[in-house]
Protein backbone atom coordinates (compact mmCIF):
# COMPACT_ATOMS: atom_id res chain seq x y z
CA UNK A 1 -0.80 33.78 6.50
CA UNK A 2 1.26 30.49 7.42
CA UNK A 3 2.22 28.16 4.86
CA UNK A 4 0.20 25.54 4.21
CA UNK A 5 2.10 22.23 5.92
CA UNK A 6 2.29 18.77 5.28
CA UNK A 7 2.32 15.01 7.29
CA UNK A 8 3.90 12.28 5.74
CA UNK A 9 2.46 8.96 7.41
CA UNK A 10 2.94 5.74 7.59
CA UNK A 11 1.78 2.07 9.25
CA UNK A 12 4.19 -0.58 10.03
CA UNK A 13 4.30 -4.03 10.83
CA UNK A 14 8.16 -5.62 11.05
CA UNK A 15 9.62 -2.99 8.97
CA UNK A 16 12.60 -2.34 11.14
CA UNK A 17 14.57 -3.59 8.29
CA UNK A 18 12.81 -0.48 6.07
CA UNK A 19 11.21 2.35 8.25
CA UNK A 20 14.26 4.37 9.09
CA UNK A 21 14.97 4.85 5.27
CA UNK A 22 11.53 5.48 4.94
CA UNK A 23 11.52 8.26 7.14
CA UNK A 24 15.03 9.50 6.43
CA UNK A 25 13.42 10.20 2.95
CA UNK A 26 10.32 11.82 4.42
CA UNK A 27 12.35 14.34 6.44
CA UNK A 28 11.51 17.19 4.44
CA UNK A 29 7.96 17.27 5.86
CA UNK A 30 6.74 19.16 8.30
CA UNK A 31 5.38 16.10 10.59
CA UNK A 32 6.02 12.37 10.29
CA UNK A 33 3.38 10.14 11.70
CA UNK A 34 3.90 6.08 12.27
CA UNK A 35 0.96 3.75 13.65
CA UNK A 36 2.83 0.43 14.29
CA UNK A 37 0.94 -2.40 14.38
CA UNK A 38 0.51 -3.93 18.10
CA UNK A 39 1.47 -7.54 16.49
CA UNK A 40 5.38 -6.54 15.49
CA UNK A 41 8.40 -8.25 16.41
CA UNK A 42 10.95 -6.33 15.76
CA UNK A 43 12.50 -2.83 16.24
CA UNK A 44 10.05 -1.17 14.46
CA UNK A 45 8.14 0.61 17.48
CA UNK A 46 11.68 1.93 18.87
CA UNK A 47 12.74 3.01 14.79
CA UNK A 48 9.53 5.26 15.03
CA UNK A 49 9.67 6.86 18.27
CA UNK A 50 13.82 7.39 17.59
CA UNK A 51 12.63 9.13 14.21
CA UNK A 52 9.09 9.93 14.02
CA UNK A 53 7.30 13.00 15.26
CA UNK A 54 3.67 11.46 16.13
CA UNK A 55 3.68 7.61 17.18
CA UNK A 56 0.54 5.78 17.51
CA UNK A 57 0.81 1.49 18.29
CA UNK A 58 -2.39 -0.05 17.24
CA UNK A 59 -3.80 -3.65 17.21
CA UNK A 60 -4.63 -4.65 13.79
CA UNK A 61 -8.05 -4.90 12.14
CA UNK A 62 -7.99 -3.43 9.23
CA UNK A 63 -5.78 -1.27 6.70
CA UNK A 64 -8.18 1.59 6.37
CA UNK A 65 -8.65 1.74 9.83
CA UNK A 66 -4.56 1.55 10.56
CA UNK A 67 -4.39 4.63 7.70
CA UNK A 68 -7.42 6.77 9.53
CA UNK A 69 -5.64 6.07 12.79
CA UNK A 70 -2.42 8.00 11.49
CA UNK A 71 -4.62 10.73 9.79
CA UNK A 72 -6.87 11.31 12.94
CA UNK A 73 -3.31 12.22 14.63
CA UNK A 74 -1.75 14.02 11.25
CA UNK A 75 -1.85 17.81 12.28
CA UNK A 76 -0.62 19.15 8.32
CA UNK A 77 -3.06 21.05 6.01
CA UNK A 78 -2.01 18.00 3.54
CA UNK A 79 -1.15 14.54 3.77
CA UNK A 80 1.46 11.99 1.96
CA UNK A 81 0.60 8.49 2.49
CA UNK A 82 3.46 5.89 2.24
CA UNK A 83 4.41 2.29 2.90
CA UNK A 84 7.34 1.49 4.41
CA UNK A 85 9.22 -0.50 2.06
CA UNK A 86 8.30 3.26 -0.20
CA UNK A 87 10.51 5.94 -0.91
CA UNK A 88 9.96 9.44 -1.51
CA UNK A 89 12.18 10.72 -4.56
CA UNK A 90 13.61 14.45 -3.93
CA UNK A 91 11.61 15.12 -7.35
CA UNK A 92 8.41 14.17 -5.42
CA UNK A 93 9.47 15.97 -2.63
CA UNK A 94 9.84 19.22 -4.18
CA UNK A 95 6.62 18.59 -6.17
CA UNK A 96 4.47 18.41 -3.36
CA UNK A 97 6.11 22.06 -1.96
CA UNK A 98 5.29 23.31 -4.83
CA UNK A 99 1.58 21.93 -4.50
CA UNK A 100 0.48 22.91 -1.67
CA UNK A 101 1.81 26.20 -1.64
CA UNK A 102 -0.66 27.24 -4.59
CA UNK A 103 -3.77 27.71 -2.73
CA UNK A 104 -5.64 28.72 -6.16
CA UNK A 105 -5.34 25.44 -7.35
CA UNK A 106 -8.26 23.59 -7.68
CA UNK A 107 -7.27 20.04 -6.47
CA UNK A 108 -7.87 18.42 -3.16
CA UNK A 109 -6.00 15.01 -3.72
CA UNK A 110 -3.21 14.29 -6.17
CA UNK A 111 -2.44 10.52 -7.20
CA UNK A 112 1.39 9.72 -7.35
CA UNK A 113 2.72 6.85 -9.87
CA UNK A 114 4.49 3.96 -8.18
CA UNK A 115 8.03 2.74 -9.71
CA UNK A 116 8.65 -0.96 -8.48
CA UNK A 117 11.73 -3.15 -7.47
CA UNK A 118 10.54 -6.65 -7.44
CA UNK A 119 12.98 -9.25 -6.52
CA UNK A 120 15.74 -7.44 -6.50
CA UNK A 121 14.52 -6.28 -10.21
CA UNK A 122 13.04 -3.20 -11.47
CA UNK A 123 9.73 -4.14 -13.60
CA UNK A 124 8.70 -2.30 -16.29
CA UNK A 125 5.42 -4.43 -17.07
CA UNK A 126 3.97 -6.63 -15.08
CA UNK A 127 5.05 -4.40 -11.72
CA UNK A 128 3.08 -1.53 -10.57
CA UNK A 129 4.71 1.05 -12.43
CA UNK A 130 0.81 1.35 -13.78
CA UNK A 131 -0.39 1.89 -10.51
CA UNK A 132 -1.82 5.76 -9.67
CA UNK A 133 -3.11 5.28 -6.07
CA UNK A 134 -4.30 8.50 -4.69
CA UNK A 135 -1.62 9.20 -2.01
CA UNK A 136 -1.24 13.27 -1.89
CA UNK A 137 -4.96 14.74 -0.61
CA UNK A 138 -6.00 17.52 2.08
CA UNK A 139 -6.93 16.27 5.06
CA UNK A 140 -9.82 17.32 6.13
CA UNK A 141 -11.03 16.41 2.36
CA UNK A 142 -10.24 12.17 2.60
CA UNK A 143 -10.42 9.38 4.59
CA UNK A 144 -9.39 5.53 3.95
CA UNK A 145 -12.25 2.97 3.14
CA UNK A 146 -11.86 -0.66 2.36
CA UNK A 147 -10.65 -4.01 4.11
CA UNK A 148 -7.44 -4.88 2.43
CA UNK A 149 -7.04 -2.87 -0.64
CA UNK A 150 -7.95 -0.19 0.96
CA UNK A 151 -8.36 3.55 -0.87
CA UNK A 152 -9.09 7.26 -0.27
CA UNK A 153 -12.56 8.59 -0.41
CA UNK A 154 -11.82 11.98 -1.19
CA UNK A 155 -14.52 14.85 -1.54
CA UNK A 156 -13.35 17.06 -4.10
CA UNK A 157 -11.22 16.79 -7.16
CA UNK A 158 -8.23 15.22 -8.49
CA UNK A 159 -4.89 15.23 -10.34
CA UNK A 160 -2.02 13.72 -10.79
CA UNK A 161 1.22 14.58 -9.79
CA UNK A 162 4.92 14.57 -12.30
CA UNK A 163 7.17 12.64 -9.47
CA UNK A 164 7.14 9.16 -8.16
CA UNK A 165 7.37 6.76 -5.24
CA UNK A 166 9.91 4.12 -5.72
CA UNK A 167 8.70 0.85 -3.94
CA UNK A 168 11.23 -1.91 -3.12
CA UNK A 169 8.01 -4.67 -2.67
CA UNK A 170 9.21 -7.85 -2.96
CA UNK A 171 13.04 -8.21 -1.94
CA UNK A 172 12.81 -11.79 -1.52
CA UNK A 173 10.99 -15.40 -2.09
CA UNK A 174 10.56 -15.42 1.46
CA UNK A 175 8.88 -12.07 1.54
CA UNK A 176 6.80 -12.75 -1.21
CA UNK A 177 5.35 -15.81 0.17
CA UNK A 178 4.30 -14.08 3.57
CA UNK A 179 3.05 -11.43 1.49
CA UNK A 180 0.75 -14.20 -0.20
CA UNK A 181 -0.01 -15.70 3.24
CA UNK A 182 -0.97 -12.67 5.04
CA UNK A 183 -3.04 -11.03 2.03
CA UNK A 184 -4.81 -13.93 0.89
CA UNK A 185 -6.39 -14.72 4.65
CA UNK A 186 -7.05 -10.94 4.90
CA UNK A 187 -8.98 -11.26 1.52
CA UNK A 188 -10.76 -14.63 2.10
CA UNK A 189 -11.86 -13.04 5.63
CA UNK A 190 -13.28 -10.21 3.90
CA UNK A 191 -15.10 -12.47 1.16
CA UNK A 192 -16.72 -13.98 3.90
CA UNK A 193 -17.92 -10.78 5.63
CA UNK A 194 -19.14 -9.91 3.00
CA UNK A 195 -21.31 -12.93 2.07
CA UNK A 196 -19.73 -13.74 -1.58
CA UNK A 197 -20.44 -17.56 -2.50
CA UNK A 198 -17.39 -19.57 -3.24
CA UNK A 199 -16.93 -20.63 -6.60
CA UNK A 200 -14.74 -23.69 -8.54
CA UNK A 201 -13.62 -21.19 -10.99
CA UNK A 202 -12.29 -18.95 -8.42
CA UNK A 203 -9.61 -21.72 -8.07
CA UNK A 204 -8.94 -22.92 -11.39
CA UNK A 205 -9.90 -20.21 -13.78
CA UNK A 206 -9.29 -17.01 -11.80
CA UNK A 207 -5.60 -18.31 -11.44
CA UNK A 208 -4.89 -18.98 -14.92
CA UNK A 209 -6.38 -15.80 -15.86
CA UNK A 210 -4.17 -13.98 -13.83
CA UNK A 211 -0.89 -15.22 -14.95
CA UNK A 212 -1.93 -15.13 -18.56
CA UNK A 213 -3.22 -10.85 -17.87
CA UNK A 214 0.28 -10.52 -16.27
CA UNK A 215 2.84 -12.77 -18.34
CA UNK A 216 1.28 -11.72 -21.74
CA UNK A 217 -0.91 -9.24 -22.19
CA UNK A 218 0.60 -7.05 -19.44
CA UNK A 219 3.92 -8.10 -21.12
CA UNK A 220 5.78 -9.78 -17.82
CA UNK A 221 7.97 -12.03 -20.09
CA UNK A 222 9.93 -8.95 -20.82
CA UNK A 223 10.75 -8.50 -17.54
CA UNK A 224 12.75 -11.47 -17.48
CA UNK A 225 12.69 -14.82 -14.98
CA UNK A 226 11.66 -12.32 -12.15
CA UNK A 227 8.63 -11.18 -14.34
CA UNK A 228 7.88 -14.75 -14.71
CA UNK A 229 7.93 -15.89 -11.16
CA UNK A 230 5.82 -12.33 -9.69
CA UNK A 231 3.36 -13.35 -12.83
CA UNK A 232 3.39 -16.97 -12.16
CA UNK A 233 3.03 -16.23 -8.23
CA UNK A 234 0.38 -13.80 -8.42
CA UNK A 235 -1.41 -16.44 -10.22
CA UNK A 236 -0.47 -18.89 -7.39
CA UNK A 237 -1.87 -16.16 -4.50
CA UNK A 238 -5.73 -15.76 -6.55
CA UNK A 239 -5.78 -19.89 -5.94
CA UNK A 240 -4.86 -19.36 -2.46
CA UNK A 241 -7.32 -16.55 -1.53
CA UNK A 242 -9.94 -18.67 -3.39
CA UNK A 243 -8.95 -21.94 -1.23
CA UNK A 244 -9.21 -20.26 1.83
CA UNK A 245 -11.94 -18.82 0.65
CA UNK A 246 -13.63 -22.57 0.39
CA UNK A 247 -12.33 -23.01 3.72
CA UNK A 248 -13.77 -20.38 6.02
CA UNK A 249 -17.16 -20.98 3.68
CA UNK A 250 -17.29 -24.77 4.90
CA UNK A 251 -16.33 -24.08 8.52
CA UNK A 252 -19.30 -21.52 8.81
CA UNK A 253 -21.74 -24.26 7.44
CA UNK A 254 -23.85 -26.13 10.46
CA UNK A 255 -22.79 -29.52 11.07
């Protein structure tokens, strides 16, 4: 009986600058699978046909639909979803061998911790070194549902798995604040789809609340002036997601 094999894939927009790392770390797997977005600028279609095995370039319209794109072409028994600013440790690496190569065990999906850099600073609070997104799963068990923060719907159960990713997020101001840009229309767009009402505390005390779950309770102050910028920002992208919001809300009223 063959051994059970895996695809690591991943979706790209402008990653030039991050994808051939990304897949350099990834070359342990049996398959690597990129879907670039149609929209990028850069070099990151040629980085993914130079180094990936399965290369798919896709207009955008959604994350879950860029994700189920690159698993409809994913040929492994399992599949190891990544970003490309992500890096697979050897520790995870080895890990997921030893996974899939126990067919008793009773798990279909496996969620993976993340370990972030965030302006050139690794957080140890207010990051997303919390975060356990489902990222290891078989693949005929899963599939990706959700606008923006999109997430696996996965038929069976789940555990958790020892190693990490390490995610280098936010390298930059500049990044950050195209991160906000980009996100926050995404999000208002979906608000509107899906018929939620604006509301003045969406602007005012949404915000505040955010900072203050980050910067203290989360404990962001302790990871110094970067913690206090990604706290005071995040707070600073739930007041732009709420504007926009208000926008797209007026501009679909009749006149």
């Amino acid at each position: 009986m063959a051994e059970p094999t895996v695809s690591v894939l991943v979706v790209a927009l402008d990653e030039a600058h991050n994808l051939a790392d990304c897949l350099a770390a990834a070359r342990w797997a049996d398959e690597r699978v990129v879907v670039v977005d149609a929209a990028s600028k850069d070099e990151t279609l040629a980085i993914a046909w130079r180094d990936a095995d399965r290369v798919m370039v896709r207009a955008f319209d959604d994350f879950a639909s860029q994700r189920n794109a690159a698993l409809a072409m994913a040929s492994g028994d399992w599949v190891l979803s990544v970003d490309a600013d992500e890096r697979i440790t050897p520790e995870l690496a080895a890990e997921v061998r030893r996974i899939i190569a126990c067919r008793q065990a009773p798990y279909v999906g496996y969620r993976v911790p993340i370990r972030s850099e965030i302006l050139g600073r690794s957080f140890g609070y207010s990051g997303t070194q919390h975060d356990l997104p489902l990222r290891l799963f078989r693949r005929d068990a899963g599939r990706w549902v959700g606008l923006v923060h999109e997430v696996v719907e996965l038929n069976g159960p789940v555990s958790l798995v020892g190693g990490v990713l390490t995610h280098r997020t936010i390298p930059n101001m500049a990044v950050f604040l195209e991160k906000i840009n980009r996100y926050t229309t995404l999000e208002a767009e979906g608000l509107v789809r899906q018929r939620r009402t604006f509301r003045p505390g969406d602007l005012t005390l949404r915000p505040a609340w955010m900072f203050l779950k980050l910067y203290v309770f989360k404990q962001g102050f302790r990871d110094g002036v970067e913690g206090f910028i990604f706290c005071l920002f995040s707070g600073v992208s739930a007041a732009v997601r709420a504007w926009k919001h208000r926008e797209l809300t007026l501009a679909r009223r009749p006149s």
